[in-house]
PDB file of N, CA and C in Angstrom:
ATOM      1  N   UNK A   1      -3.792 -10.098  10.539  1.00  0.00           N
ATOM      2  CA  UNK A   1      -4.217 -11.418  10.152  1.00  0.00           C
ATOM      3  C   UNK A   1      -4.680 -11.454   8.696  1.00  0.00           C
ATOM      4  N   UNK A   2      -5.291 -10.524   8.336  1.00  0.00           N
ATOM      5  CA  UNK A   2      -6.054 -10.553   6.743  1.00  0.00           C
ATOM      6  C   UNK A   2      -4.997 -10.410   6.206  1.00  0.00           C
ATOM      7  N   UNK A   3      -3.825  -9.228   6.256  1.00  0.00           N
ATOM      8  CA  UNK A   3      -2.487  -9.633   5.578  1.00  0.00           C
ATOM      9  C   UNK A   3      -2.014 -10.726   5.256  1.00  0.00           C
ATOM     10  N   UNK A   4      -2.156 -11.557   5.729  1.00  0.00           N
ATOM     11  CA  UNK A   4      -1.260 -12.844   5.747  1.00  0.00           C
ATOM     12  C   UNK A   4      -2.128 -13.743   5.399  1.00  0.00           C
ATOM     13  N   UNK A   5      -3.155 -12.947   4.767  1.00  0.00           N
ATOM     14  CA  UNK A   5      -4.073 -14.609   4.062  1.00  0.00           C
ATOM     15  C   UNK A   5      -4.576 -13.652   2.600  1.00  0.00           C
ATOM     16  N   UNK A   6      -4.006 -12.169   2.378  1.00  0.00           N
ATOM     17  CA  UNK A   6      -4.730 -11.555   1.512  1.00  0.00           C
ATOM     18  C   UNK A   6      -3.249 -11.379   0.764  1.00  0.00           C
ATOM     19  N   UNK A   7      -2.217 -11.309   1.091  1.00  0.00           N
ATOM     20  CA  UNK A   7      -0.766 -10.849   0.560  1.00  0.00           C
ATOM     21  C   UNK A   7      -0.540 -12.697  -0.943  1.00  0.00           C
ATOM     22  N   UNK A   8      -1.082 -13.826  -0.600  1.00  0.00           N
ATOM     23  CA  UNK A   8      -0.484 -14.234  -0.914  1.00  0.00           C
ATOM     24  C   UNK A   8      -1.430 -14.785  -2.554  1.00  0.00           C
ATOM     25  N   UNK A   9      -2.632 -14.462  -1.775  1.00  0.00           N
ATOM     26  CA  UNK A   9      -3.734 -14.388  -3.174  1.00  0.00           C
ATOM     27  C   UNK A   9      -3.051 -13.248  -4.070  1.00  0.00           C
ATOM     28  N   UNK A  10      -3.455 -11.979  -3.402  1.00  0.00           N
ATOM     29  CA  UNK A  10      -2.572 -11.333  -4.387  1.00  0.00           C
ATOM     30  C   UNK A  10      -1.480 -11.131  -5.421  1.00  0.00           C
ATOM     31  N   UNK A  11      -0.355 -12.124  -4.605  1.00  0.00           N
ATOM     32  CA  UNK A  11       0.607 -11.916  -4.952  1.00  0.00           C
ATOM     33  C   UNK A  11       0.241 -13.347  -6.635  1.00  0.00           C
ATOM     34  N   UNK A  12      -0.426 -14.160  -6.344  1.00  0.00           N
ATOM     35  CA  UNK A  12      -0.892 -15.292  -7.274  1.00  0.00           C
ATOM     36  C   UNK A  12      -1.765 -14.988  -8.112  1.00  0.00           C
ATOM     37  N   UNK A  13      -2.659 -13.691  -7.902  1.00  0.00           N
ATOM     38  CA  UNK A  13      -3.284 -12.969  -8.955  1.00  0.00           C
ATOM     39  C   UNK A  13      -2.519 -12.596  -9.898  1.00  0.00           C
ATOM     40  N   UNK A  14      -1.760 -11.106  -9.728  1.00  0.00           N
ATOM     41  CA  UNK A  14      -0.213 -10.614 -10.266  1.00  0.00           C
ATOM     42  C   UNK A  14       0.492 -11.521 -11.530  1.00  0.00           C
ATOM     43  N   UNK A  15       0.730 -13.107 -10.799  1.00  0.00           N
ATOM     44  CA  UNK A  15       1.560 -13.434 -11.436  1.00  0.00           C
ATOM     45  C   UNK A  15       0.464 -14.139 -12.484  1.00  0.00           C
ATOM     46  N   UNK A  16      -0.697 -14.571 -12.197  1.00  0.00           N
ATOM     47  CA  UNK A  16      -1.434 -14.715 -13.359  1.00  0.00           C
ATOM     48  C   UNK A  16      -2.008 -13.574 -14.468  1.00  0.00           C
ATOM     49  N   UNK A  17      -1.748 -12.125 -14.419  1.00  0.00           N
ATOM     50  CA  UNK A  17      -1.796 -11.049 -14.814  1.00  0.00           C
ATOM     51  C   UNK A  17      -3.595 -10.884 -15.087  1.00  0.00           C
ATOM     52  N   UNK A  18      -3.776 -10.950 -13.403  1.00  0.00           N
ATOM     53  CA  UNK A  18      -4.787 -10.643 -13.595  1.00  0.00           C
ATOM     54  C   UNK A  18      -4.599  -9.570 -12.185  1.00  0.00           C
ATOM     55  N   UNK A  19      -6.191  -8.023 -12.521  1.00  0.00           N
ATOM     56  CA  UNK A  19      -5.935  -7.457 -11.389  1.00  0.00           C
ATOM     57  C   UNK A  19      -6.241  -8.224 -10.074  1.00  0.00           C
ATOM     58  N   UNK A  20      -5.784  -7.243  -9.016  1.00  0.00           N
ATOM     59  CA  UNK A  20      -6.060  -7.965  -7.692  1.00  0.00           C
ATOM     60  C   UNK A  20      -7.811  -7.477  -6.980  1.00  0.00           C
ATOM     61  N   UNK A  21      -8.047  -6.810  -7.728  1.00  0.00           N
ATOM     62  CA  UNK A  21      -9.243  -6.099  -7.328  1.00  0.00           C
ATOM     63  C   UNK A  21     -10.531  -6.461  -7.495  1.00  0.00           C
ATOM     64  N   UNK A  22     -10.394  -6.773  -9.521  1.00  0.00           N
ATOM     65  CA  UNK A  22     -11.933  -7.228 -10.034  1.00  0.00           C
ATOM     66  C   UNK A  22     -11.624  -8.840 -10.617  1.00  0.00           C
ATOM     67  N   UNK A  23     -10.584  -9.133 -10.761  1.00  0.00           N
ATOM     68  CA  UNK A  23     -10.032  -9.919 -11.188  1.00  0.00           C
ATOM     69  C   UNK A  23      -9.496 -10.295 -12.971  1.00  0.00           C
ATOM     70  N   UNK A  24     -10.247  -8.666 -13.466  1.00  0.00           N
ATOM     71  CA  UNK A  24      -9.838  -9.053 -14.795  1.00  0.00           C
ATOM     72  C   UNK A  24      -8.828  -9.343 -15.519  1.00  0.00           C
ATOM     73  N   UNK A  25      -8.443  -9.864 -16.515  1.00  0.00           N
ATOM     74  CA  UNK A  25      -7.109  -9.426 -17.345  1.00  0.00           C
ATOM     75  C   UNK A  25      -6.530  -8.216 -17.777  1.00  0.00           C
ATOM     76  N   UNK A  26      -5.303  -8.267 -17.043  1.00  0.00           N
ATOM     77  CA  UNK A  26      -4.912  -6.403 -17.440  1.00  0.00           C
ATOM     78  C   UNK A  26      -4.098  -6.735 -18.376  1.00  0.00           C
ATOM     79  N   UNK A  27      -4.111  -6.112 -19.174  1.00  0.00           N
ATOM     80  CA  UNK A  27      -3.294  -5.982 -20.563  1.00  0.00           C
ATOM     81  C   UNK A  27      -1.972  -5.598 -20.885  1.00  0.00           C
ATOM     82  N   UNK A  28      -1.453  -6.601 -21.856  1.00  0.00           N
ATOM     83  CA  UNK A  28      -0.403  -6.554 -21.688  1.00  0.00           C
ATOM     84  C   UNK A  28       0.768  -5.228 -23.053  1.00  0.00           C
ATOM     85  N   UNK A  29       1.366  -4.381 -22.046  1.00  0.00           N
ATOM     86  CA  UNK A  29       1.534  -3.379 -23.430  1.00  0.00           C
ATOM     87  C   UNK A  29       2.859  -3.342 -23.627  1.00  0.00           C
ATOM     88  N   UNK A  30       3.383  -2.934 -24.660  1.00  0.00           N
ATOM     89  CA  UNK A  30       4.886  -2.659 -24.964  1.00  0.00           C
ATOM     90  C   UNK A  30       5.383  -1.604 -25.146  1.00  0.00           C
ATOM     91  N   UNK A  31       6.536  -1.410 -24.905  1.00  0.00           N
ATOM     92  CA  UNK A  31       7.478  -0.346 -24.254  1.00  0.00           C
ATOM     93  C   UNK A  31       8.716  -0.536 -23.696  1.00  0.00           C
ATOM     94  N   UNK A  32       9.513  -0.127 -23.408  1.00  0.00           N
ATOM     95  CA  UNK A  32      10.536  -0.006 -22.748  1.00  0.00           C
ATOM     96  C   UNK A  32      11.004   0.143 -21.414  1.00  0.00           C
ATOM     97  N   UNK A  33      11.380  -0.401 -20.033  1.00  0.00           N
ATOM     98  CA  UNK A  33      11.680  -0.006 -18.879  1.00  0.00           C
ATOM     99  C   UNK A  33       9.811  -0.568 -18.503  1.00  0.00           C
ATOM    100  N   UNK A  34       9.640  -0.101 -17.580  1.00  0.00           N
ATOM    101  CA  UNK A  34       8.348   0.109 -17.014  1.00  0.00           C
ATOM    102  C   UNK A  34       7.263   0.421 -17.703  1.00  0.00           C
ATOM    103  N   UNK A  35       6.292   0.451 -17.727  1.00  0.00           N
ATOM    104  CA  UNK A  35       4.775   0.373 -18.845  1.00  0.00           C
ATOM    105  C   UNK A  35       3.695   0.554 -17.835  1.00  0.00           C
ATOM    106  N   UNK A  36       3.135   1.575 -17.305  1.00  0.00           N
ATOM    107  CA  UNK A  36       2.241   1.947 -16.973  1.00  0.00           C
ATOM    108  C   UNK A  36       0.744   0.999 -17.492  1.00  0.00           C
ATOM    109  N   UNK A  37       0.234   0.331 -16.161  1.00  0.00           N
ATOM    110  CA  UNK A  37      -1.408  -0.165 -17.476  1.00  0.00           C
ATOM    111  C   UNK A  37      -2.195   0.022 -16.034  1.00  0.00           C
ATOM    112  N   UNK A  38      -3.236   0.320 -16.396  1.00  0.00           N
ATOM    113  CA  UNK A  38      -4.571   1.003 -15.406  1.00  0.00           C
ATOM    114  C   UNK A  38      -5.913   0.186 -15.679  1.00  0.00           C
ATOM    115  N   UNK A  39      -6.223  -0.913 -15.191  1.00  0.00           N
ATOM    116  CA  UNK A  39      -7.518  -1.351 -15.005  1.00  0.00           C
ATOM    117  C   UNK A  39      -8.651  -0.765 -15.045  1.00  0.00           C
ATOM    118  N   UNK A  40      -9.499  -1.383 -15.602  1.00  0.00           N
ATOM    119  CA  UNK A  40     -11.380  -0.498 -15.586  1.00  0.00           C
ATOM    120  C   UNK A  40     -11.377  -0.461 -13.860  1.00  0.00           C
ATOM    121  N   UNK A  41     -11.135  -0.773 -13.189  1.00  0.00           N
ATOM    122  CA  UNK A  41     -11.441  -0.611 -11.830  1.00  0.00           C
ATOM    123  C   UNK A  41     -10.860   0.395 -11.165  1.00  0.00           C
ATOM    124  N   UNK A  42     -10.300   0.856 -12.000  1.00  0.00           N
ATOM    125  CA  UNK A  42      -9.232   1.943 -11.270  1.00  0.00           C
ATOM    126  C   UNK A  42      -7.832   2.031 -10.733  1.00  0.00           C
ATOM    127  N   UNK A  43      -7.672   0.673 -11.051  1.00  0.00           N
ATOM    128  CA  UNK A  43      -6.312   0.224  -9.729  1.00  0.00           C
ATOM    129  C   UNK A  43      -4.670   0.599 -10.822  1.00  0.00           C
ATOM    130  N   UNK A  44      -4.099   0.707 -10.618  1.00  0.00           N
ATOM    131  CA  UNK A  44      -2.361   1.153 -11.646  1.00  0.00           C
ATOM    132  C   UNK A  44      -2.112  -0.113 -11.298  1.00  0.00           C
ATOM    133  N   UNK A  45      -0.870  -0.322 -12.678  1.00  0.00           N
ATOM    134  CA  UNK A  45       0.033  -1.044 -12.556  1.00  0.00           C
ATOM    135  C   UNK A  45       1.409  -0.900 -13.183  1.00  0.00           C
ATOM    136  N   UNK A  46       2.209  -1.675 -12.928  1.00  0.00           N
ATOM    137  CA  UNK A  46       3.330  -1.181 -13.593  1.00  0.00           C
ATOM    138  C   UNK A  46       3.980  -2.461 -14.026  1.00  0.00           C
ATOM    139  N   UNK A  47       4.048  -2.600 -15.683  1.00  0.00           N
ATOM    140  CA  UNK A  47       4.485  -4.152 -16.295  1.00  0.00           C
ATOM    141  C   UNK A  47       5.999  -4.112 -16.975  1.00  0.00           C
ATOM    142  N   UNK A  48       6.896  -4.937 -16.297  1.00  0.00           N
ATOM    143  CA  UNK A  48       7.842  -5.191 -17.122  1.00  0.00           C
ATOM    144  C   UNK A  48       8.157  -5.368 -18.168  1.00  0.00           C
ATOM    145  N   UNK A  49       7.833  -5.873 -19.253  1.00  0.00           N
ATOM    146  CA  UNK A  49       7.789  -6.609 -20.649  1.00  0.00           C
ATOM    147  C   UNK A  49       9.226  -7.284 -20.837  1.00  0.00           C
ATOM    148  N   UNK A  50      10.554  -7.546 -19.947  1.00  0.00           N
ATOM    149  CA  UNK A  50      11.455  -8.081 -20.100  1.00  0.00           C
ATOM    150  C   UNK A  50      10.803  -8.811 -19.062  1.00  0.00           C
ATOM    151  N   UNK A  51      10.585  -8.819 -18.393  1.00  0.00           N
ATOM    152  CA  UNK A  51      10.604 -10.557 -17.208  1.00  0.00           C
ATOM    153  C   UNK A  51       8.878 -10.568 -17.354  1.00  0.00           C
ATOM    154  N   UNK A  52       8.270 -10.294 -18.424  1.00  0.00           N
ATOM    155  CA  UNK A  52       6.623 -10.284 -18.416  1.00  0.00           C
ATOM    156  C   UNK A  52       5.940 -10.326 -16.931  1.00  0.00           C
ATOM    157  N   UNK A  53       6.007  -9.214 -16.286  1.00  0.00           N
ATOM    158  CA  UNK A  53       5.445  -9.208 -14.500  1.00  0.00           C
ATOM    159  C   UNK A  53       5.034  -8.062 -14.219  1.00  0.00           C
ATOM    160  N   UNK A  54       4.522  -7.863 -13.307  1.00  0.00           N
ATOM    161  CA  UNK A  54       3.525  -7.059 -13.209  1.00  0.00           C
ATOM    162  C   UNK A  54       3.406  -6.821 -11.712  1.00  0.00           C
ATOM    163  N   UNK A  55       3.684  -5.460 -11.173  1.00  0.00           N
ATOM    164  CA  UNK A  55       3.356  -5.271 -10.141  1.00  0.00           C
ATOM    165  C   UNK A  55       2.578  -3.975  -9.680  1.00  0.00           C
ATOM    166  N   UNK A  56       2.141  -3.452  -8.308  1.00  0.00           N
ATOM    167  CA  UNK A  56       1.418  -2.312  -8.388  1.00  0.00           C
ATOM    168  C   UNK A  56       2.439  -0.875  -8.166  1.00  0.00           C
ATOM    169  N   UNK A  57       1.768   0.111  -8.718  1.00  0.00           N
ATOM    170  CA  UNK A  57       2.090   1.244  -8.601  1.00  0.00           C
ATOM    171  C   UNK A  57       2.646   1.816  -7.488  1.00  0.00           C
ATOM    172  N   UNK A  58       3.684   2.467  -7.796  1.00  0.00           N
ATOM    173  CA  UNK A  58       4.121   3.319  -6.257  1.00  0.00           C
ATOM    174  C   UNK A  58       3.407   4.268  -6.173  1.00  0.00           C
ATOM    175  N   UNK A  59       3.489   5.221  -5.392  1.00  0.00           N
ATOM    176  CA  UNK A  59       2.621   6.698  -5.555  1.00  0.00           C
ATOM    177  C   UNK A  59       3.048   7.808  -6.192  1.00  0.00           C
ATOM    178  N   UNK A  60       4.955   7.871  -6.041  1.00  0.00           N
ATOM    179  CA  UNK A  60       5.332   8.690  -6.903  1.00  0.00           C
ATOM    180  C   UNK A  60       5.268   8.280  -8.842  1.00  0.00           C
ATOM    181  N   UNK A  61       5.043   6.638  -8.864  1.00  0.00           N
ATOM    182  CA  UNK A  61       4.663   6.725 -10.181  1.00  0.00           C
ATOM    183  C   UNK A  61       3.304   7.083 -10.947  1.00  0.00           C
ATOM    184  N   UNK A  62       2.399   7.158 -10.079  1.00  0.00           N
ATOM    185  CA  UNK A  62       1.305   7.366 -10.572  1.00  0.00           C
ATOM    186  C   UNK A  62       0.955   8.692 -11.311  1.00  0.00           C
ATOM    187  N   UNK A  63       1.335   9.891 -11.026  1.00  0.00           N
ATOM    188  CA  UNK A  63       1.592  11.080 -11.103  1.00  0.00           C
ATOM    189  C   UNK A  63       2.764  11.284 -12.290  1.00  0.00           C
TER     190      UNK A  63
END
């Protein structure tokens, strides 16, 4: 049940590029392919810079 009322905030956080966690602004960096950016809270992310989006980390990317 919390899935389905927590998946969609999230997903509306994200696209406002903010984290899903503390709610701050995660920053936006440049690069090529994928762009690693890591919140004061701890949380990964991983930003496009061709479609400006932002989603979370897999586990094998974190490493």
């Amino acid at each position: 049940m919390f899935k389905n009322l927590l998946g969609p905030v999230q997903a509306w956080l994200l696209s406002q590029g903010k984290c899903v966690g503390c709610g701050k602004l995660l920053p936006v960096k440049e690069g090529e392919g994928m762009v690693r950016v890591d919140c004061s809270c701890k949380r990964i992310y991983m930003y496009d810079p061709a479609a400006k989006k932002y989603r979370r980390a897999l586990l094998h990317e974190i490493k």
